[in-house]
C-alpha atoms as a PDB file:
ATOM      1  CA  UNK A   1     -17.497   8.620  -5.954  1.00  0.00           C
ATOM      2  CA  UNK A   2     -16.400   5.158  -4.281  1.00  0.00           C
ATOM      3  CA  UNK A   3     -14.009   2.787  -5.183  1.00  0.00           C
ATOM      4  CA  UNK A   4     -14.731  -0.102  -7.091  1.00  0.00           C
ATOM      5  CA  UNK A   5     -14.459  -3.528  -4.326  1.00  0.00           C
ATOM      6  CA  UNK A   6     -11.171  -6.117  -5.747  1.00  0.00           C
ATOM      7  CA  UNK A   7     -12.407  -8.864  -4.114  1.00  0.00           C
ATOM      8  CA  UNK A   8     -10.743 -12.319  -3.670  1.00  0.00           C
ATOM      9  CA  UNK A   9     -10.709 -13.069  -7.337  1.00  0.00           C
ATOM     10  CA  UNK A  10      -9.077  -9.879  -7.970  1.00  0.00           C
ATOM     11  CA  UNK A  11      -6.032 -10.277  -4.842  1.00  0.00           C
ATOM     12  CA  UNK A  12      -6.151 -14.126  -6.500  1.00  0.00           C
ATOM     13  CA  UNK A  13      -5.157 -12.646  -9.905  1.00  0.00           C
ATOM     14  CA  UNK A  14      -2.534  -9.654  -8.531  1.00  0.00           C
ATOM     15  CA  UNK A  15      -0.835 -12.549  -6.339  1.00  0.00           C
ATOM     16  CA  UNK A  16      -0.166 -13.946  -9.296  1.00  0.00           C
ATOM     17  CA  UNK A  17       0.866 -11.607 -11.748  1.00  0.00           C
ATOM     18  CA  UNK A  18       3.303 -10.692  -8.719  1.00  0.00           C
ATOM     19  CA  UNK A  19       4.274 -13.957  -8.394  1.00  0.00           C
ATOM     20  CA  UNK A  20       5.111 -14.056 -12.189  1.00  0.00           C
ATOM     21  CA  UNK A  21       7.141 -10.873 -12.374  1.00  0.00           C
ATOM     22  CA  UNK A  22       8.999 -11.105  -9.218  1.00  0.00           C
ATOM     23  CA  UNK A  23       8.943 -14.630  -8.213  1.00  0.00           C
ATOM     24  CA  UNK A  24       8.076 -16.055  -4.745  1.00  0.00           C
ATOM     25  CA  UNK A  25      11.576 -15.270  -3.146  1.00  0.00           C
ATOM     26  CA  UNK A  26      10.983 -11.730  -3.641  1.00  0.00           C
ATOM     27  CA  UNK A  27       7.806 -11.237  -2.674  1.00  0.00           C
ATOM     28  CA  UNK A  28       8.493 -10.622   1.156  1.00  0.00           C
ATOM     29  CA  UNK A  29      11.143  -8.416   0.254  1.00  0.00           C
ATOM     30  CA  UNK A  30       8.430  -6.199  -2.438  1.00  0.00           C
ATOM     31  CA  UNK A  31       5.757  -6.643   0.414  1.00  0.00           C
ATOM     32  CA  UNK A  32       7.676  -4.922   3.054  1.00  0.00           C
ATOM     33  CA  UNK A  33       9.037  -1.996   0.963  1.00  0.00           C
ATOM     34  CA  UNK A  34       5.199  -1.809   0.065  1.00  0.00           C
ATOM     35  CA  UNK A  35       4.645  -1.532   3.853  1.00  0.00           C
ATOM     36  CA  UNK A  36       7.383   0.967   4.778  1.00  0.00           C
ATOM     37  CA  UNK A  37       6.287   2.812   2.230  1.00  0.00           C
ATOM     38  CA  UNK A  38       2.628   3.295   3.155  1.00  0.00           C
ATOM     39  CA  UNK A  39       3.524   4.005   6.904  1.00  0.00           C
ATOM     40  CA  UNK A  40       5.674   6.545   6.073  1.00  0.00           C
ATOM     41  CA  UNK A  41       3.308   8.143   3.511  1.00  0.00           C
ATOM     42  CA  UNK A  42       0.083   7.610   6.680  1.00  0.00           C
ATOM     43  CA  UNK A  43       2.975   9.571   8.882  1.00  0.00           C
ATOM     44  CA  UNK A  44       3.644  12.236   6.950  1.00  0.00           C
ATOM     45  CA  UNK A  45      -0.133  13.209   5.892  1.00  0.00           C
ATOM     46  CA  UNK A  46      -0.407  12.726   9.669  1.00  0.00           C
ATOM     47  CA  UNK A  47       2.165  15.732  10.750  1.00  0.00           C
ATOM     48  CA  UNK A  48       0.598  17.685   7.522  1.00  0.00           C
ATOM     49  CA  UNK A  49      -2.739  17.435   9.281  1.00  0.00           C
ATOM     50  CA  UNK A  50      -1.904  18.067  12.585  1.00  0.00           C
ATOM     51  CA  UNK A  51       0.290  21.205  11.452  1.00  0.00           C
ATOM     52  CA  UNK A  52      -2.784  22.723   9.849  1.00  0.00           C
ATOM     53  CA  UNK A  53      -5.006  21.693  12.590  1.00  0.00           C
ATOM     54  CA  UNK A  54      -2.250  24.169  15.067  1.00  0.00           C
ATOM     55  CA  UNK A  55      -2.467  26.593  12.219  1.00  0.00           C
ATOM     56  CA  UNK A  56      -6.251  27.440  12.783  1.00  0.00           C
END
């Protein structure tokens, strides 16, 4: 099963929504959490993989 495609119209709309609720001075700040977030969730799976990959 894939994942339905956003699109530019649908970042357009999320932008703005964010935009709305947070307002444009916290946006970098929301965006980088965002981003430290995902890295350390991409590590983590990483080690999990590579420890069952030694496992085998």
């Amino acid at each position: 099963m894939s994942l339905p495609s956003i699109g530019i119209p649908g970042l357009i709309i999320i932008l703005f929504i964010a935009i709305l609720l947070f307002g444009p001075s916290k946006l970098p700040q929301l965006g980088r959490a965002v981003g430290e977030t995902l890295r350390e969730f991409k590590n983590g799976t990483k080690k999990i993989v590579e420890e069952n990959q030694r496992d085998e």
